[in-house]
C-alpha atoms as a PDB file:
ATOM      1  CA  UNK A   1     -24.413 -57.504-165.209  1.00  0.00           C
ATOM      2  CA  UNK A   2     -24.950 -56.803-161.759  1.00  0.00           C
ATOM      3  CA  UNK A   3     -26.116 -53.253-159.865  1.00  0.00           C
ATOM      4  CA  UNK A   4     -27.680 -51.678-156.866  1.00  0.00           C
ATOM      5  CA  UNK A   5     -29.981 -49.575-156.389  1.00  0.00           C
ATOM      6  CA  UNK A   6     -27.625 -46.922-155.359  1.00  0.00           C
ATOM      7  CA  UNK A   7     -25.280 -47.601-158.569  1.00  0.00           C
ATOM      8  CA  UNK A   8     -28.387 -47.198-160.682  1.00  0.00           C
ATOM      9  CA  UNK A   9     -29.679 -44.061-159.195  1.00  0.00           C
ATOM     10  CA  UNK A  10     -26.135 -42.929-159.571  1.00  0.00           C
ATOM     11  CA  UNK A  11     -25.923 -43.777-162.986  1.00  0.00           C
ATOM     12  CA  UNK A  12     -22.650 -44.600-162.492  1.00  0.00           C
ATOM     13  CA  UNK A  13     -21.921 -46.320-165.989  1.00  0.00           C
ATOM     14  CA  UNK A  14     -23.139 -42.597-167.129  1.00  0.00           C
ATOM     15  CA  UNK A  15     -25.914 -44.959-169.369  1.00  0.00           C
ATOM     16  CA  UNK A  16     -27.670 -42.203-171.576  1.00  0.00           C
ATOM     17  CA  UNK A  17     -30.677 -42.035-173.876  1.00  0.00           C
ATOM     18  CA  UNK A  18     -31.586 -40.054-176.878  1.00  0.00           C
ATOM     19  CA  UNK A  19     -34.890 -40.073-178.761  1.00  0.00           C
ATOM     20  CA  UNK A  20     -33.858 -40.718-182.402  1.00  0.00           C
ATOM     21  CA  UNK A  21     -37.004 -41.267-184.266  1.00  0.00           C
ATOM     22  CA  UNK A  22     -40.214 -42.971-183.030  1.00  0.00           C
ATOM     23  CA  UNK A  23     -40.078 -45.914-180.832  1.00  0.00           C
ATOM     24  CA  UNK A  24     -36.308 -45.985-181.118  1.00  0.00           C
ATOM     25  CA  UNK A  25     -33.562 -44.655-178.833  1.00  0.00           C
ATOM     26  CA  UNK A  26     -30.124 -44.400-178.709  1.00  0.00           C
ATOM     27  CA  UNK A  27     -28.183 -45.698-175.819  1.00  0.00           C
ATOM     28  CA  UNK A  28     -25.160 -45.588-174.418  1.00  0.00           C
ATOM     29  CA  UNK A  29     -22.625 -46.104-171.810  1.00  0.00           C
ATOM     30  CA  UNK A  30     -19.284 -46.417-170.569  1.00  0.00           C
ATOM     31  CA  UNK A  31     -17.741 -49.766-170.384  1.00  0.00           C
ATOM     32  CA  UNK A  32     -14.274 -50.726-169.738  1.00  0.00           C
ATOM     33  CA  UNK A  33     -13.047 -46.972-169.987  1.00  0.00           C
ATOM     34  CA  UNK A  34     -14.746 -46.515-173.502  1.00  0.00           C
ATOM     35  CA  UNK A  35     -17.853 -45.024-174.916  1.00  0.00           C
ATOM     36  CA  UNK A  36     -20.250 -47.554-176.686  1.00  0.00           C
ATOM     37  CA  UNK A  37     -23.782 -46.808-177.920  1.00  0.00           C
ATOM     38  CA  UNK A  38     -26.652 -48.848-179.534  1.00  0.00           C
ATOM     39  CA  UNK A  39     -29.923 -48.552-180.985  1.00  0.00           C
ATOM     40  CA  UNK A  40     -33.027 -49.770-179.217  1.00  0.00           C
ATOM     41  CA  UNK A  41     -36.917 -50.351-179.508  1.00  0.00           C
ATOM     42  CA  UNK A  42     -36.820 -51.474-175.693  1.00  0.00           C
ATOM     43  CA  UNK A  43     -39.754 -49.190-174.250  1.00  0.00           C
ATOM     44  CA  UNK A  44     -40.059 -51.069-171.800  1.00  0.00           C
ATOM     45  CA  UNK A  45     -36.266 -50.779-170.037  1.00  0.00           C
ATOM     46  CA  UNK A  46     -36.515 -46.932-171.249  1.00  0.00           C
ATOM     47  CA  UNK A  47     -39.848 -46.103-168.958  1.00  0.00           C
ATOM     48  CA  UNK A  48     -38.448 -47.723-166.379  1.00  0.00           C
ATOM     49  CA  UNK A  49     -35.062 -46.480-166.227  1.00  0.00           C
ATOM     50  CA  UNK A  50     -36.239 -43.052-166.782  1.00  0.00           C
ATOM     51  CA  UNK A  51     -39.165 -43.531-163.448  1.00  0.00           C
ATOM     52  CA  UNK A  52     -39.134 -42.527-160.036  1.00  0.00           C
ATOM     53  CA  UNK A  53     -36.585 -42.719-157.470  1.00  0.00           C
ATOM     54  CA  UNK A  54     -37.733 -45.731-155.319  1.00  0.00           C
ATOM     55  CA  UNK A  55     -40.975 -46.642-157.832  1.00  0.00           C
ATOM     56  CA  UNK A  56     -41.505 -50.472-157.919  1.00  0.00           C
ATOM     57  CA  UNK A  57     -43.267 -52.732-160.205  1.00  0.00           C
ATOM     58  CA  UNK A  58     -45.768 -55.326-159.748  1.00  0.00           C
ATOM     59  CA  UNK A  59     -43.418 -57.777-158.392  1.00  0.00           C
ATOM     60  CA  UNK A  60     -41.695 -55.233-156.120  1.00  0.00           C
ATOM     61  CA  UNK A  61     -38.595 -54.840-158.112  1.00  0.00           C
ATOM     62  CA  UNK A  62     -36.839 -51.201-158.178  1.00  0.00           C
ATOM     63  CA  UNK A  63     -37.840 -50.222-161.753  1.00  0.00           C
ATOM     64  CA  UNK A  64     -34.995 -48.073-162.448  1.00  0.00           C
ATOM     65  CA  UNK A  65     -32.693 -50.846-161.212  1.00  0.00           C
ATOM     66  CA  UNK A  66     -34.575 -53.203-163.577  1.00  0.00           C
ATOM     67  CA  UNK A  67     -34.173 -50.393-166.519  1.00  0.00           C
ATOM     68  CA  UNK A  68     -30.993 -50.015-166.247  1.00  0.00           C
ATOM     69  CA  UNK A  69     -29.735 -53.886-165.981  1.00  0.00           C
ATOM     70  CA  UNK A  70     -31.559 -54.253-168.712  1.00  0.00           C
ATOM     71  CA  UNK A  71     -29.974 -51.373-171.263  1.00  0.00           C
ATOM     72  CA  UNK A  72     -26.635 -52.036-170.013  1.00  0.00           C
ATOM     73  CA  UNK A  73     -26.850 -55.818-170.586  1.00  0.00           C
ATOM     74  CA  UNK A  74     -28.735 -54.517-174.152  1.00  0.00           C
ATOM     75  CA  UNK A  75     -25.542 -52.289-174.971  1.00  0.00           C
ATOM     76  CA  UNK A  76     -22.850 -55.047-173.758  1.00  0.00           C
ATOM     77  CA  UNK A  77     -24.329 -57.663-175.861  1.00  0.00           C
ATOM     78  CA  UNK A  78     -25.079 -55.981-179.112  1.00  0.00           C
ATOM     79  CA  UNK A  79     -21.851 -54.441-179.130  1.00  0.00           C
ATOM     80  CA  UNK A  80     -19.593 -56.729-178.504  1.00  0.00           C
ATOM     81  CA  UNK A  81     -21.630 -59.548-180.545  1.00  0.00           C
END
């Protein structure tokens, strides 16, 4: 999946997260005009979807950007697999 920065500060696949127990989330999205969710342990993607506007990580990547690649790809692939 591909994204800017602006479409991930946008959230414009209106990605979402909910704590539902510890160390696992629910996520989900909007893809192809319908609603699909998963279940994750991805920590990683979570903390840095959920960081500052304009934050980077050690390799100068926008970590939202990077966070939110990552879920969507997360939510694509486990659903539709």
């Amino acid at each position: 999946m591909r994204a800017t920065i602006k479409q991930a500060e946008k959230n414009d696949n209106n990605l979402s997260i909910i704590t539902t127990g510890h160390g696992h989330w629910k996520i989900s999205m909007t893809f192809r005009k319908k609603d699909i969710s998963v279940i994750t342990t991805n920590s990683i993607a979570i903390d840095d979807f959920k960081s500052e506007f304009g934050e980077l990580d050690m390799d100068k990547k926008n970590r939202r950007l990077m966070g939110y690649i990552d879920l969507c790809e997360e939510i694509i692939s486990k659903h539709y697999n």
